[in-house]
C-alpha atoms as a PDB file:
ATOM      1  CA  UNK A   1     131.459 100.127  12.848  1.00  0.00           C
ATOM      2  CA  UNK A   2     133.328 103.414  12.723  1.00  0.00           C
ATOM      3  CA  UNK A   3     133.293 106.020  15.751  1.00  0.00           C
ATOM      4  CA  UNK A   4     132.575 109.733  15.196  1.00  0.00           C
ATOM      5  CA  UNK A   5     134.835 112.054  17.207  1.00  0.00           C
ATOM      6  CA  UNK A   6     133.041 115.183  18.632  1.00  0.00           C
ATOM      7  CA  UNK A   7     134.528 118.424  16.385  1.00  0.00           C
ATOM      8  CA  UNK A   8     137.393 119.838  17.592  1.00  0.00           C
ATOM      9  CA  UNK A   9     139.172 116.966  18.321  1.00  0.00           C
ATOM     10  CA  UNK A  10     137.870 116.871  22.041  1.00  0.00           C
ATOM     11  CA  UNK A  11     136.005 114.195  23.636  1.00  0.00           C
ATOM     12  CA  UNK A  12     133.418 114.730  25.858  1.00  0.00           C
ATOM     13  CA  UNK A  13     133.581 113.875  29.614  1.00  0.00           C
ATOM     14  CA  UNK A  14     131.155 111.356  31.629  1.00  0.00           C
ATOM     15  CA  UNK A  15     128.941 113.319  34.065  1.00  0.00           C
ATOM     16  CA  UNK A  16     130.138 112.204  37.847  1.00  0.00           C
ATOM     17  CA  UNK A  17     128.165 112.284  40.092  1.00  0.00           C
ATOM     18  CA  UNK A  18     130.887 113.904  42.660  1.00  0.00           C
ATOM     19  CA  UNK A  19     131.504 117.110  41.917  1.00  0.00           C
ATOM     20  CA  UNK A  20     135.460 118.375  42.028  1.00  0.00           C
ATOM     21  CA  UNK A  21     136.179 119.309  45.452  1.00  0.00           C
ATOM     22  CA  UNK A  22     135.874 122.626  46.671  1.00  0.00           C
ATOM     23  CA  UNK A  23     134.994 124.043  50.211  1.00  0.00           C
ATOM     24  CA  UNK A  24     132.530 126.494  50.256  1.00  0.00           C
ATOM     25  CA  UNK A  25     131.392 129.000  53.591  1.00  0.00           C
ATOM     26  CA  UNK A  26     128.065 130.520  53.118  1.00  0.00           C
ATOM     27  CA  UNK A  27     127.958 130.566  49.518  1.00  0.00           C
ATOM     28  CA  UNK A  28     131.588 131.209  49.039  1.00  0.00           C
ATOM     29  CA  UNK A  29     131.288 134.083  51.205  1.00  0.00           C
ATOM     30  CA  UNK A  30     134.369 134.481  53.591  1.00  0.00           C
ATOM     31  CA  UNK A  31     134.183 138.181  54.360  1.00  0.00           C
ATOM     32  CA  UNK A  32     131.885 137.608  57.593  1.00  0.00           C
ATOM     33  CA  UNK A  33     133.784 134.948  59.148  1.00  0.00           C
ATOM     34  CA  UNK A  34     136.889 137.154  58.525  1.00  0.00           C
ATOM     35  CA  UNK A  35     135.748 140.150  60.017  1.00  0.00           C
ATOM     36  CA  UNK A  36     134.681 137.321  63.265  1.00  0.00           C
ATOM     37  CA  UNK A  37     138.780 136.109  63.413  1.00  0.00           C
ATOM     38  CA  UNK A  38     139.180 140.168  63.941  1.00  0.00           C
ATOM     39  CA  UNK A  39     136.602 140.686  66.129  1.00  0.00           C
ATOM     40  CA  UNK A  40     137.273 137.607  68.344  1.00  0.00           C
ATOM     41  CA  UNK A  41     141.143 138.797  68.201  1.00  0.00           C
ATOM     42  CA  UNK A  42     140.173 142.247  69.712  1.00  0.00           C
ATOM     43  CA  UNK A  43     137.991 140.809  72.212  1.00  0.00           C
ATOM     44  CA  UNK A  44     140.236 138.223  73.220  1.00  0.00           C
ATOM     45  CA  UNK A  45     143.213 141.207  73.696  1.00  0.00           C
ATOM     46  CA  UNK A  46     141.048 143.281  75.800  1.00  0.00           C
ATOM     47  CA  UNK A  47     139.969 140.488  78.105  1.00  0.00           C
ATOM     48  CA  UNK A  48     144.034 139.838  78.556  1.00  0.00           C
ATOM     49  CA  UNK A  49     144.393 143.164  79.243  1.00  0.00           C
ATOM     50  CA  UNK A  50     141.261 143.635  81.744  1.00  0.00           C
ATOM     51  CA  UNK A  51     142.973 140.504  83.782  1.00  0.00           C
ATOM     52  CA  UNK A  52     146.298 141.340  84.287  1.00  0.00           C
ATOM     53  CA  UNK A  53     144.799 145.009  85.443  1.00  0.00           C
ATOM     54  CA  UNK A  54     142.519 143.364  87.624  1.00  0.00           C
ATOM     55  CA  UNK A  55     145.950 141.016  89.052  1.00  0.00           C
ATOM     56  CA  UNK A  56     147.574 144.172  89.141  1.00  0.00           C
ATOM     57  CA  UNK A  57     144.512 145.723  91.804  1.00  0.00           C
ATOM     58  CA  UNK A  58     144.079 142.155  93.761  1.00  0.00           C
ATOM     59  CA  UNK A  59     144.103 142.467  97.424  1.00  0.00           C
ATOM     60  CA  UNK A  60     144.603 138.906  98.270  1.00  0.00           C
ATOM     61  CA  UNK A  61     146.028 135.664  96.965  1.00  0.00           C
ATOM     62  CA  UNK A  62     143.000 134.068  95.552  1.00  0.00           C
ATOM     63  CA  UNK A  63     142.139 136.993  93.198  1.00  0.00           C
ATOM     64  CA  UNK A  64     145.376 137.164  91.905  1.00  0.00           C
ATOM     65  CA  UNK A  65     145.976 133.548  91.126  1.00  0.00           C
ATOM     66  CA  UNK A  66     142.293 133.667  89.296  1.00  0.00           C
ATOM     67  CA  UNK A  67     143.185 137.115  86.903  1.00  0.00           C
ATOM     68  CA  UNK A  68     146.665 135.604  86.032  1.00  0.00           C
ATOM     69  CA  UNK A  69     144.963 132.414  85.188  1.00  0.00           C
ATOM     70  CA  UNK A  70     142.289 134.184  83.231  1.00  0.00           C
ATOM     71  CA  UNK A  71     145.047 136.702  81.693  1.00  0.00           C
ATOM     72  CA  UNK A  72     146.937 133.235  80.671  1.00  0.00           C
ATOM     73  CA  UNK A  73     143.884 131.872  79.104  1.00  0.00           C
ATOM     74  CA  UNK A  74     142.801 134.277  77.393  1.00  0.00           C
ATOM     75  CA  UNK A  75     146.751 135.409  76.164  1.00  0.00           C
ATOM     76  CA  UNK A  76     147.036 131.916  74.961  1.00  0.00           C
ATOM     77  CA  UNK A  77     143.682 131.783  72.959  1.00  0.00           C
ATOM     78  CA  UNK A  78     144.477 135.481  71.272  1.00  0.00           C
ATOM     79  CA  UNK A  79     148.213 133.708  70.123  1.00  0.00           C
ATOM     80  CA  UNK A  80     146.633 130.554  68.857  1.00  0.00           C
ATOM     81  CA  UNK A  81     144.154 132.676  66.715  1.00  0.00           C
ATOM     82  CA  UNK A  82     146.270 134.984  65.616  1.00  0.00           C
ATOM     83  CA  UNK A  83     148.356 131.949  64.213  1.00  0.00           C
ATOM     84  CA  UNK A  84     145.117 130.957  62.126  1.00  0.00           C
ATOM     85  CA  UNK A  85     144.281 133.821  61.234  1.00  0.00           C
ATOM     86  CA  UNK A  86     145.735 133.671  56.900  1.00  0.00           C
ATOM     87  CA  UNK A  87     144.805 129.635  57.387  1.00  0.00           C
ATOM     88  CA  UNK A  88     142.553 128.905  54.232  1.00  0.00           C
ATOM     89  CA  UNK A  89     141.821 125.381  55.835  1.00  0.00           C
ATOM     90  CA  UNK A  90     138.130 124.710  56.666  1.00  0.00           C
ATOM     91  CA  UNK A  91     136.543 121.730  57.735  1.00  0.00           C
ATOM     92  CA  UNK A  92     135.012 119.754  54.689  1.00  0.00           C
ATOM     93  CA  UNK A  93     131.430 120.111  54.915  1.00  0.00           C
ATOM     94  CA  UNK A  94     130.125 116.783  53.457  1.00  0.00           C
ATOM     95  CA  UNK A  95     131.765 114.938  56.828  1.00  0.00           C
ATOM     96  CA  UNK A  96     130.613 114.973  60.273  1.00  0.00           C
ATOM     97  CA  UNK A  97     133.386 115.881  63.287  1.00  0.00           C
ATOM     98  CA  UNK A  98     131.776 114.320  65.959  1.00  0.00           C
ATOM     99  CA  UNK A  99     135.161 114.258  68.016  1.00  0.00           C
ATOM    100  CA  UNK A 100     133.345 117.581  69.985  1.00  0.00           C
ATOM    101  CA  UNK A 101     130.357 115.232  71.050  1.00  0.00           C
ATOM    102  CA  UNK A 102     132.271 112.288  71.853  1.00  0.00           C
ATOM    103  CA  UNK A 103     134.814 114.125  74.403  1.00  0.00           C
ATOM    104  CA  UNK A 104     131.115 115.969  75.366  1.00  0.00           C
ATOM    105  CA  UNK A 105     129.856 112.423  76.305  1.00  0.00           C
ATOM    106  CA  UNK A 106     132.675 111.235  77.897  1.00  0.00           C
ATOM    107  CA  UNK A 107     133.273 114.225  80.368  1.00  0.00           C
ATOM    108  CA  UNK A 108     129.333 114.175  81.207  1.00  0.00           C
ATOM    109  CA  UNK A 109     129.404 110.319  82.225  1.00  0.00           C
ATOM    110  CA  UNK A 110     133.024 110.923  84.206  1.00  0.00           C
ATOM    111  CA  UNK A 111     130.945 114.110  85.764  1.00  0.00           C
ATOM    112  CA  UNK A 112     128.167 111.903  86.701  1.00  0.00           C
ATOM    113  CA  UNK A 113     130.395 108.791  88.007  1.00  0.00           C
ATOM    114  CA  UNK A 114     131.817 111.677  90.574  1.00  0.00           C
ATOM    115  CA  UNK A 115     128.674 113.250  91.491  1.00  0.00           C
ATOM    116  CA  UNK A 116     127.342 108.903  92.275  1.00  0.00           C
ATOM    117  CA  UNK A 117     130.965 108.508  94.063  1.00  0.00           C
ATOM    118  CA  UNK A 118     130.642 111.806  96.116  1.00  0.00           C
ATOM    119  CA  UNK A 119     127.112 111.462  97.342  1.00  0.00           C
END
């Protein structure tokens, strides 16, 4: 029985049926979700800025515990951003995260064991 070799010296590959991986956004289209981290950043910085203004004007205690909590917030969320913002990382899109809807379910059933406890 004798084998013939492709030419070139190269063998052909198998076809898999899983292709390599590679994570694609909207077609391999980044530039819109980029321009989003920027736009979220600057939104995020003025909201900061708006609350610790507003602490700055409160008249009484309870307005100024509520912008410096906002201002906190809203501070924190711009830094943690900011820290993704060269990240190349993006969820794989053949799995499903369903961590979101589990703490979703969880928070709605404690929520409704109060509201049963309360009444």
């Amino acid at each position: 029985m004798q084998i013939n070799a492709p030419k070139g010296g190269e063998f052909q590959k198998e076809p898999s049926l899983n292709p390599p991986f590679r994570v694609r956004i909207a077609g391999g289209k980044t530039k819109g979700r980029k321009m989003l981290n920027y736009i979220k950043l600057i939104a995020l910085a003025l909201v900061t800025l708006l609350a610790l203004i507003a602490a700055n004007y409160a008249r009484d205690l309870a307005y100024l515990v509520h912008a410096i909590l906002v201002a906190v917030v809203a501070g924190g969320l711009f830094i943690y951003h900011l820290r993704k913002v060269g990240d190349k990382n993006v969820a794989p899109q053949n799995e499903y995260n369903d961590g979101l809807i589990r703490m979703g379910v969880i928070l709605t059933a404690f929520w409704g064991v109060v509201a049963f406890w309360s009444a």
